[in-house]
Protein backbone atom coordinates (compact mmCIF):
# COMPACT_ATOMS: atom_id res chain seq x y z
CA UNK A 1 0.00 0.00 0.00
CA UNK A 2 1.18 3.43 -1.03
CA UNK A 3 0.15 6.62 0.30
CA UNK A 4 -1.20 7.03 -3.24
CA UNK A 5 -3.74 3.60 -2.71
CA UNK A 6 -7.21 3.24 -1.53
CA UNK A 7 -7.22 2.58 2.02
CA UNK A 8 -9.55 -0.87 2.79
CA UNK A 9 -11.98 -0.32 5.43
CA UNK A 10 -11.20 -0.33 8.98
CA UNK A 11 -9.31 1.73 11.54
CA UNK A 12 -5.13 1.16 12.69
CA UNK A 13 -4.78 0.72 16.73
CA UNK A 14 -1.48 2.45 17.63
CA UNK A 15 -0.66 1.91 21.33
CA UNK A 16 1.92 4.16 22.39
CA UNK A 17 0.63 6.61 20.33
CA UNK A 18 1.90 9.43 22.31
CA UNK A 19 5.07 9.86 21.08
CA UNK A 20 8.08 8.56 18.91
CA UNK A 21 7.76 5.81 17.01
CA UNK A 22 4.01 5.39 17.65
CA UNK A 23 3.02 8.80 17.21
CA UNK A 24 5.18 9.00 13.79
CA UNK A 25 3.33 5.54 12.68
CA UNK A 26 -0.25 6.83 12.99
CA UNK A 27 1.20 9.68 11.17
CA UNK A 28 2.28 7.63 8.46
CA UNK A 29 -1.19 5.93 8.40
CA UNK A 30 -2.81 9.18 8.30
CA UNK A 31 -1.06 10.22 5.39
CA UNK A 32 -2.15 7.27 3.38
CA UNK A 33 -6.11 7.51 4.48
CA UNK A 34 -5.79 5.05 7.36
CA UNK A 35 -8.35 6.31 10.09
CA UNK A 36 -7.05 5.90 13.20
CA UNK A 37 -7.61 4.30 16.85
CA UNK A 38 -4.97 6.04 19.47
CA UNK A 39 -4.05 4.58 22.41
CA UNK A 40 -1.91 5.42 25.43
CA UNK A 41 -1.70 6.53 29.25
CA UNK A 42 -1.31 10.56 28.30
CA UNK A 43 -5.00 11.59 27.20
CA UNK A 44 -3.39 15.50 26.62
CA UNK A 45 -0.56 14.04 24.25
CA UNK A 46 -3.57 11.51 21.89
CA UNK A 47 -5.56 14.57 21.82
CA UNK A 48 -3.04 16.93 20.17
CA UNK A 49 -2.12 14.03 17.90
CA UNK A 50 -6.12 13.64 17.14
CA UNK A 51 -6.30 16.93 16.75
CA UNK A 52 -3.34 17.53 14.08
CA UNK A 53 -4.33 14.09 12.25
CA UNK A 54 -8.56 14.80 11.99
CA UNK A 55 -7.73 17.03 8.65
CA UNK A 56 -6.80 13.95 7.12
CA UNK A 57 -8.70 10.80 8.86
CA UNK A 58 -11.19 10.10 11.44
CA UNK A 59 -9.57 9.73 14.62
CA UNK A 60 -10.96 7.88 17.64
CA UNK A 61 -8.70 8.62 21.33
CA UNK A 62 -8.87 5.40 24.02
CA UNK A 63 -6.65 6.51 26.92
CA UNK A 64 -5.17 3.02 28.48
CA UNK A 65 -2.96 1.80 30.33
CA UNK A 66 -1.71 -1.93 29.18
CA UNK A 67 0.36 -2.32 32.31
CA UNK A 68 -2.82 -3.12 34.26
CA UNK A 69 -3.70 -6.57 33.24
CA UNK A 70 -7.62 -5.45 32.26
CA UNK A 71 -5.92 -2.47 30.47
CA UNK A 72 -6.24 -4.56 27.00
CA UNK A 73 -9.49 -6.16 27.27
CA UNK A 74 -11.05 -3.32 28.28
CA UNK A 75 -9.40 -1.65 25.27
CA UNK A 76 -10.92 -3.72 22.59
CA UNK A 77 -14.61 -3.58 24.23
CA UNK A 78 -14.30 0.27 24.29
CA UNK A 79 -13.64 0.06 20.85
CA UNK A 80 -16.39 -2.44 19.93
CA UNK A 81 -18.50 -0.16 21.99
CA UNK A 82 -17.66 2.58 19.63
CA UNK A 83 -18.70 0.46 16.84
CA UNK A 84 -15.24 1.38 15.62
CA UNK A 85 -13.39 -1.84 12.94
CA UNK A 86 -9.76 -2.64 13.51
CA UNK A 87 -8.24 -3.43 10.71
CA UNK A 88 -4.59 -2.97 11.56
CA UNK A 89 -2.97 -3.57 14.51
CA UNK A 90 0.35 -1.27 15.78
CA UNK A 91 1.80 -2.95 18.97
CA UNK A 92 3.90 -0.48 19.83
CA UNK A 93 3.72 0.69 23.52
CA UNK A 94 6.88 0.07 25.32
CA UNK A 95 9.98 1.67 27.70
CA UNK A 96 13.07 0.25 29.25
CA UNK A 97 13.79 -0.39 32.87
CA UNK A 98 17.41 1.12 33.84
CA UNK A 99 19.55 -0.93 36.22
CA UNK A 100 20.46 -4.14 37.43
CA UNK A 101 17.44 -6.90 37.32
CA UNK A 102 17.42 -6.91 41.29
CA UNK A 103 17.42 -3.00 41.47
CA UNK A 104 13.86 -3.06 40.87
CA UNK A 105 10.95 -4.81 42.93
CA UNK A 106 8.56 -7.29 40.76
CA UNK A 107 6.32 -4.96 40.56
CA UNK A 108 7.88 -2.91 38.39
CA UNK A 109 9.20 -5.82 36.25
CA UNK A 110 5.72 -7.14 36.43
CA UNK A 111 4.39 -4.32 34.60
CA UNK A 112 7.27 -4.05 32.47
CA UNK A 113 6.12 -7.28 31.38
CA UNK A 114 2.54 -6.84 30.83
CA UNK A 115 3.10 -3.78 28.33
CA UNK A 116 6.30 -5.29 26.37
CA UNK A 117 4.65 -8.72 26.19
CA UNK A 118 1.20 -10.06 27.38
CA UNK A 119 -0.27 -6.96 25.58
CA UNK A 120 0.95 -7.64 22.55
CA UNK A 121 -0.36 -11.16 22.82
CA UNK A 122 -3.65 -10.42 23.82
CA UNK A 123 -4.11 -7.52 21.80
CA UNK A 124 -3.28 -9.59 18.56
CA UNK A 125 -5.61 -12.50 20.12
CA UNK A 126 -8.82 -10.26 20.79
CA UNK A 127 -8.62 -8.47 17.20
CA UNK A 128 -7.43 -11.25 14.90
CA UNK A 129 -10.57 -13.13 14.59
CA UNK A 130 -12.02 -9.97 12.95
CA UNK A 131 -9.27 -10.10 10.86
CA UNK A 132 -9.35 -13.59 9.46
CA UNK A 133 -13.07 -13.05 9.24
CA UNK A 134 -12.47 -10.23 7.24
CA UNK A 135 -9.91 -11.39 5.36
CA UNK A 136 -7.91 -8.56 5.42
CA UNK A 137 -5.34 -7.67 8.25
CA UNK A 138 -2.20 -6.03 9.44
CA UNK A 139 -0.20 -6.29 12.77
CA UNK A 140 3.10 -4.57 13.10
CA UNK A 141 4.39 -5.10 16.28
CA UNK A 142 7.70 -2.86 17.51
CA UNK A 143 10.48 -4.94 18.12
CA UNK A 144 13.96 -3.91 18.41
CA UNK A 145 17.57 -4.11 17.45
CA UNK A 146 18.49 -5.65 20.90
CA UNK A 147 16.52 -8.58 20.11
CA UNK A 148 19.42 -9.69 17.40
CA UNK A 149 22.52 -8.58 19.15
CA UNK A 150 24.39 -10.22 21.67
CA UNK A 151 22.57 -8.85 25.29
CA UNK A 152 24.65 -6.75 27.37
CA UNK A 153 24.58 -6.04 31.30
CA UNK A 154 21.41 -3.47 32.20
CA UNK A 155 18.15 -3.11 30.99
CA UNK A 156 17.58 -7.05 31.41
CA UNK A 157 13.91 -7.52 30.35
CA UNK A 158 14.32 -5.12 27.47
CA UNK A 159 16.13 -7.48 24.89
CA UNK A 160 14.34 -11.08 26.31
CA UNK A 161 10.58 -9.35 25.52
CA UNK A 162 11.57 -7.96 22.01
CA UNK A 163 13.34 -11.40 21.29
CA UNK A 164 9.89 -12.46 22.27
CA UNK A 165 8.15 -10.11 19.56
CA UNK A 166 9.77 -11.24 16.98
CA UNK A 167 9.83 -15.34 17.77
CA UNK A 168 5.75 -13.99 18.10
CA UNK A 169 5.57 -12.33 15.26
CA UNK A 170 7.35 -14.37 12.35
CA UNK A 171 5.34 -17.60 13.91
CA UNK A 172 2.05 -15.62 13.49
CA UNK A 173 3.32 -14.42 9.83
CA UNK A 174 3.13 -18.21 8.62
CA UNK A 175 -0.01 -19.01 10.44
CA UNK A 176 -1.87 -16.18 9.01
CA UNK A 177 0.06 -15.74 5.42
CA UNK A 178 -3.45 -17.18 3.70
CA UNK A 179 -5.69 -15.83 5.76
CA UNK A 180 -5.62 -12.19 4.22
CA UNK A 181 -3.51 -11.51 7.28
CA UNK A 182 0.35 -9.66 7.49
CA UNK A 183 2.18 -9.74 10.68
CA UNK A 184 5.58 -7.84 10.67
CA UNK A 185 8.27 -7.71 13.52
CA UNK A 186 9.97 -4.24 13.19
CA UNK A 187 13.16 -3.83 14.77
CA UNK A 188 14.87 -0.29 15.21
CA UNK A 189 17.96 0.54 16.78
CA UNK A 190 18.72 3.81 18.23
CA UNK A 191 16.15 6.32 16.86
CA UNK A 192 15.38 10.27 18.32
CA UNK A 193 12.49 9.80 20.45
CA UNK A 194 11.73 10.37 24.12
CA UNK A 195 12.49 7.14 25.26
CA UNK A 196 16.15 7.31 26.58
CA UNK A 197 15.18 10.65 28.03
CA UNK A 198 12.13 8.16 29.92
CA UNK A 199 14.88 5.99 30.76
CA UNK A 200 17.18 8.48 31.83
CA UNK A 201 19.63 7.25 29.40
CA UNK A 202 20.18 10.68 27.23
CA UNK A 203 23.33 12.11 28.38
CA UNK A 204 24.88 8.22 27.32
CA UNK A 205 23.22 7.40 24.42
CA UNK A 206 24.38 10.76 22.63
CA UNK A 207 28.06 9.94 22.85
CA UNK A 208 27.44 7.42 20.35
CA UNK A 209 27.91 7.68 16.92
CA UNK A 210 25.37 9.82 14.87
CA UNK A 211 25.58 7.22 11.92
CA UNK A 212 23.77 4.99 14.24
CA UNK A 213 20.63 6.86 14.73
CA UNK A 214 17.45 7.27 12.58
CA UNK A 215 14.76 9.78 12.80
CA UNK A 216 11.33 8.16 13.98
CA UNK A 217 9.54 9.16 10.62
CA UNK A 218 11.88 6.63 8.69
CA UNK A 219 11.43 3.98 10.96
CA UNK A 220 7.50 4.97 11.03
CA UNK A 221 7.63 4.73 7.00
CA UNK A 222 9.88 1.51 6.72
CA UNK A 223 8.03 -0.29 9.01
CA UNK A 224 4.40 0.57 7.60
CA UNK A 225 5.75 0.03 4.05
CA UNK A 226 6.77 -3.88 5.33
CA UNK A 227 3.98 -4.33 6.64
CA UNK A 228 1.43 -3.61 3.90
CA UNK A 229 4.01 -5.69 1.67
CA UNK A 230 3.62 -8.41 3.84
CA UNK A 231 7.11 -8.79 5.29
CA UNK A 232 7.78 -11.09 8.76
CA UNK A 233 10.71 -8.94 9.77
CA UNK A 234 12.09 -5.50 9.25
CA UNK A 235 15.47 -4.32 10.56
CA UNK A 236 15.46 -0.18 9.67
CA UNK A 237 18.43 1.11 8.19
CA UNK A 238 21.12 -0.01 6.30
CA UNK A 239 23.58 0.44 9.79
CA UNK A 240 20.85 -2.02 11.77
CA UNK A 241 21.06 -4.55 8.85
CA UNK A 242 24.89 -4.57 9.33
CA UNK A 243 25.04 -5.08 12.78
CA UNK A 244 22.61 -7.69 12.90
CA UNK A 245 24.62 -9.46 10.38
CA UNK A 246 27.55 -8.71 12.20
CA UNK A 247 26.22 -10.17 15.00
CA UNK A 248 25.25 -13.34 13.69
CA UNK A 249 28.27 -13.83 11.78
CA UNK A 250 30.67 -12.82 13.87
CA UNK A 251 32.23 -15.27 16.55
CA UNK A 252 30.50 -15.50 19.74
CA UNK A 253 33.18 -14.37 21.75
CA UNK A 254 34.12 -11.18 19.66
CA UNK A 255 30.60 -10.19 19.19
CA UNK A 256 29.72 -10.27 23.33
CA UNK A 257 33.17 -8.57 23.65
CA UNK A 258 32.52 -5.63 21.08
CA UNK A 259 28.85 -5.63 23.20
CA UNK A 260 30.83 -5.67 26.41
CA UNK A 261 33.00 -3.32 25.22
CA UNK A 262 30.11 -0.24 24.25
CA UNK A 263 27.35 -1.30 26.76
CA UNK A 264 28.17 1.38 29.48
CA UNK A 265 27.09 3.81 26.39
CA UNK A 266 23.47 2.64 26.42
CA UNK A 267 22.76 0.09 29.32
CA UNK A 268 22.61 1.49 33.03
CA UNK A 269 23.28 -1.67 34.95
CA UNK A 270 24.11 0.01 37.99
């Protein structure tokens, strides 16, 4: 689908809609005639997004939050309520936990858990029978980079659940492929976005290299474009495709060494 193509009926559900790499994805919908579904804790953020999207497509605001274990379900009947169609699905709501796994009580990790991972299931679960029924459907769920690279010290949840996503996601891709139905693991590496300023990882992550970073726009764009074409995985950028090759090609040991060796630049395992 280009932004020159009839949209088919239905709305896109964005979670994390508030910002980054959700916020620039509903744009990207928007701009190809997508209406939209927007979903996230901050009600003031969705309704200046609504607000700058409506010129272009309807727009529908859910304020949720998916680290309470109802958040999901109650999500999807709000929706129904509405009398709203999902035909695309953007799992995208996520953050990182700084520190050490024991620095942080269960609860946290708990919840860390329920965003990065059980929503995402369940999300899929409740919506994809409409799909199939349908027979037309699209779930892009936001993976990452640290999924395919060696895991470092810090952060420990964050790689394991997007590993997760994308185990999730290309299994889903073959069970759905002739159903009408694309499922697409996007994985981004380090892209300009509040989410290391969340994580209070800023001040490190700029010392690294600006040939490493993409604007959330492209990632928005790449990832919608794989999507639509029906592609199980998308690493964005040409410097993401290298390291994950790198990665996987390298020896074990000089891989978790080079890892080792940069980690401190964008893992707090303190």
């Amino acid at each position: 689908m280009s932004p020159n193509d009839p949209a088919p009926p239905g709305h896109a559900l964005v979670t994390g809609a508030s910002s980054g790499i959700g916020a620039a994805i509903a744009r990207e919908y928007a701009r190809r005639g997508v209406p939209l579904v927007l979903t996230a804790r901050r009600e003031d953020r969705l309704q200046a997004l609504a607000a700058e999207l409506r010129p272009l497509v309807d727009v529908a605001v859910f304020p949720e939050d998916l680290a309470d274990p109802a958040g999901p379900g109650r999500l999807v009947d709000a929706i129904d309520e509405r009398g709203l169609v999902v035909s695309r699905l953007v799992n995208n709501a996520g953050y990182g936990v700084p520190g050490r796994f024991l620095s942080r009580d269960w609860a946290t990790h708990s919840a860390f858990l329920q965003v990065l991972v059980a929503s995402v299931a369940e999300l899929t679960w409740r919506l994809l029978p409409g799909m199939e029924a349908r027979g037309f459907g699209r779930v892009l769920n936001v993976a990452s980079l640290a999924a395919l690279v060696p895991s470092s010290a810090g952060h420990t949840l964050y790689g394991a659940s997007k590993a997760f996503v994308i185990r999730f996601s290309e299994s889903l891709a073959r069970e759905e492929r002739a159903r009408g139905v694309h499922v697409t693991a996007l994985c981004p590496g380090m892209t300009y976005s509040e989410f290391h300023d969340v994580n209070g990882m800023r001040p490190r992550v700029s010392k690294l290299p600006k040939w490493l970073w993409q604007d959330a726009d492209s990632v928005a764009r790449l990832g919608v474009d794989a999507v639509e074409r029906g592609d199980a995985r998308c690493v964005a950028g040409v410097a993401n495709r290298l390291l994950a090759g790198l990665s996987k090609y390298l020896p074990e040991g000089v891989a978790r060494a080079l890892v080792d060796g940069r980690s401190k630049d964008f893992r707090d395992a303190d």
